[in-house]
Protein backbone atom coordinates (compact mmCIF):
# COMPACT_ATOMS: atom_id res chain seq x y z
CA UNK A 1 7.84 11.08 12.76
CA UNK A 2 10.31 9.42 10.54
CA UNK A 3 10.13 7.15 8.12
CA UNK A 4 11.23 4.04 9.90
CA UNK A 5 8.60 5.41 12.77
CA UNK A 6 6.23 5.37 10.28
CA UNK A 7 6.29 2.17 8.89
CA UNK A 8 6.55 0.53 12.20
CA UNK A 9 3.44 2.28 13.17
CA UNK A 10 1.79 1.06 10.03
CA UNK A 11 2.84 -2.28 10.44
CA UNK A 12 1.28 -2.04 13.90
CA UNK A 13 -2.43 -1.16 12.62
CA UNK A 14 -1.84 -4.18 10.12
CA UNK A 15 -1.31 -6.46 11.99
CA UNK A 16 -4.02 -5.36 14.39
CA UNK A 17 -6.75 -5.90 11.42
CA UNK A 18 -5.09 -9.56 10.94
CA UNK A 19 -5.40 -10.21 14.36
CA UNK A 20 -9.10 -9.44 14.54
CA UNK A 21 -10.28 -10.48 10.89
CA UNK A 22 -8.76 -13.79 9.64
CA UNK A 23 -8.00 -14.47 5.78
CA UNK A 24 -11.03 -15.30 3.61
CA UNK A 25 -12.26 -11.88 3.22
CA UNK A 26 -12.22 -9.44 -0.05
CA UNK A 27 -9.63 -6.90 -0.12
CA UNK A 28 -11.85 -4.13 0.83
CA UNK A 29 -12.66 -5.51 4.07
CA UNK A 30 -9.43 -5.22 4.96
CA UNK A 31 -9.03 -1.95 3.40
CA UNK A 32 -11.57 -0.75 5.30
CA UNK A 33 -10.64 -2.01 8.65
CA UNK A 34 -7.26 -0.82 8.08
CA UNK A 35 -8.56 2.66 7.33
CA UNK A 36 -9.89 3.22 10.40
CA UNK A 37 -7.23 1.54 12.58
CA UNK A 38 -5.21 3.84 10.75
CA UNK A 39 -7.34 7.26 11.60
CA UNK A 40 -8.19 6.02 14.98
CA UNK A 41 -4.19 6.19 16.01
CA UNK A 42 -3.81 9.84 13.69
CA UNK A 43 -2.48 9.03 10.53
CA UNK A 44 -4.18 11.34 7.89
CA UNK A 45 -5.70 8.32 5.33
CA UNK A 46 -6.75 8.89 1.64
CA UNK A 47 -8.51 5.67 0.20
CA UNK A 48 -8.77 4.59 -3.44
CA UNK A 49 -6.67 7.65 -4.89
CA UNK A 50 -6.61 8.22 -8.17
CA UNK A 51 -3.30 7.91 -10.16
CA UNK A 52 -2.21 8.90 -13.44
CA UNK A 53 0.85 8.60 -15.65
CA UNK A 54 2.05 11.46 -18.48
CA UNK A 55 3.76 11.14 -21.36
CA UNK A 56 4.08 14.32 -23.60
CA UNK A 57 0.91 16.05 -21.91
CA UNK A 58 -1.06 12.90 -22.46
CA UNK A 59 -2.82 10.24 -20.33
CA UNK A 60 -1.14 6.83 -20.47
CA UNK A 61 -2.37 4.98 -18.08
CA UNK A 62 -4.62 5.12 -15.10
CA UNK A 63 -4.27 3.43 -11.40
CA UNK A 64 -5.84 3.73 -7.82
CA UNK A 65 -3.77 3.51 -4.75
CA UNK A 66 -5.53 1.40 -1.98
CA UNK A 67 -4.39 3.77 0.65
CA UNK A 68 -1.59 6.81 1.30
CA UNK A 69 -0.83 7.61 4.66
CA UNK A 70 0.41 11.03 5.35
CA UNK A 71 1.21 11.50 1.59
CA UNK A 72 3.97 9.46 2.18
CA UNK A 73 3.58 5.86 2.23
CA UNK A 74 1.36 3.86 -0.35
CA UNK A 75 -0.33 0.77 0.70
CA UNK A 76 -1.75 -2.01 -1.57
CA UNK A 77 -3.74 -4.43 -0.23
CA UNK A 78 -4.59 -8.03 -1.22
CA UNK A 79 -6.28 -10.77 -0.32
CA UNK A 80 -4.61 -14.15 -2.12
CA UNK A 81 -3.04 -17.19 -1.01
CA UNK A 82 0.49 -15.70 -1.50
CA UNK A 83 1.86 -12.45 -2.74
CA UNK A 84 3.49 -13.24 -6.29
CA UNK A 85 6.03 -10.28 -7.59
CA UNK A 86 3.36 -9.10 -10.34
CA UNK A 87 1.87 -7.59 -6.72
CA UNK A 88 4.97 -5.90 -5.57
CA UNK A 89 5.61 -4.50 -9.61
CA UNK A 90 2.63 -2.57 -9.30
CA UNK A 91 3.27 -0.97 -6.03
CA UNK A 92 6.27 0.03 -7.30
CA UNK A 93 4.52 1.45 -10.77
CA UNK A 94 2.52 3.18 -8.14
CA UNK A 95 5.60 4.96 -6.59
CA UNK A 96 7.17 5.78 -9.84
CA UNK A 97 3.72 7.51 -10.65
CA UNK A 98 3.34 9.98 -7.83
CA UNK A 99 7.01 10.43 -6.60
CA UNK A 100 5.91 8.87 -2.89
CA UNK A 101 9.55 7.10 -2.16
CA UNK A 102 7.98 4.59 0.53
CA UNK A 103 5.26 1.69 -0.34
CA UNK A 104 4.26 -1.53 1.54
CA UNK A 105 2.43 -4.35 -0.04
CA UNK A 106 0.24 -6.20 2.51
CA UNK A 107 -1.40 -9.57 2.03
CA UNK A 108 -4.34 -10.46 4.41
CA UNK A 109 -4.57 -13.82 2.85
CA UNK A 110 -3.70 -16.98 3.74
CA UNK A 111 -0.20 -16.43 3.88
CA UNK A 112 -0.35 -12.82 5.73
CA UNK A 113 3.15 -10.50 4.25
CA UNK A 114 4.05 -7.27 5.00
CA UNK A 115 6.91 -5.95 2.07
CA UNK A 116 8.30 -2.38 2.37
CA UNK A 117 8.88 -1.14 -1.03
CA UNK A 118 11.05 2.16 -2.33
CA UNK A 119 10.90 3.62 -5.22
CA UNK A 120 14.78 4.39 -5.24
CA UNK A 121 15.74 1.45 -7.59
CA UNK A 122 17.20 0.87 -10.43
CA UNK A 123 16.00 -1.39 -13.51
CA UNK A 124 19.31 -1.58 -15.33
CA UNK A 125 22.98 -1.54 -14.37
């Protein structure tokens, strides 16, 4: 499956969870719900996964990705009235972290979103 196939398919199971639990839930309802929408049509899941960030054989900092998907996609999941760019800034520290080139940010709140994310960007010009 490529990519594009991919993230379709992902948006699929998310949208599936929205359709059957409304906003006004925590995050790891959703999570959860997504998790096994997720397993139940194949995709290999790893929940809260443990990332960390090197510099010079060191520990810098310290994150956990909601979800990866075939150790190629991370998702991060929220729960708020509306996604603000602070939200899609750490997906994307996420992606720089572990290399994964593909990341979605999904908001089960009140405004639901679902923003695809690479990690082939650049900060200056």
């Amino acid at each position: 499956m490529d990519t594009k196939q991919l993230i379709e398919e992902i948006y699929a199971a998310a949208y599936e969870v929205r359709q059957h639990l409304y906003a006004g839930y925590l995050e790891s309802v959703y999570q959860n719900a997504l998790i096994i929408e997720l397993r139940n049509r194949g995709f290999m899941v790893a929940a809260e996964v443990p990332i960390t960030v090197q510099y010079k054989g060191h520990t810098v900092g310290t994150f956990r990705a909601d979800i990866i998907v075939n150790n190629e996609v991370i998702l991060e999941l929220k729960s708020v009235r509306e996604l603000q760019p602070i939200h899609e800034a750490q997906l994307v520290n996420y992606l720089l972290a572990t290399g994964i080139n593909h990341g979605v940010v999904i908001n089960y709140g009140d405004n639901y979103a679902f923003r695809y994310k690479t990690r082939d960007y650049r900060r200056f010009s």
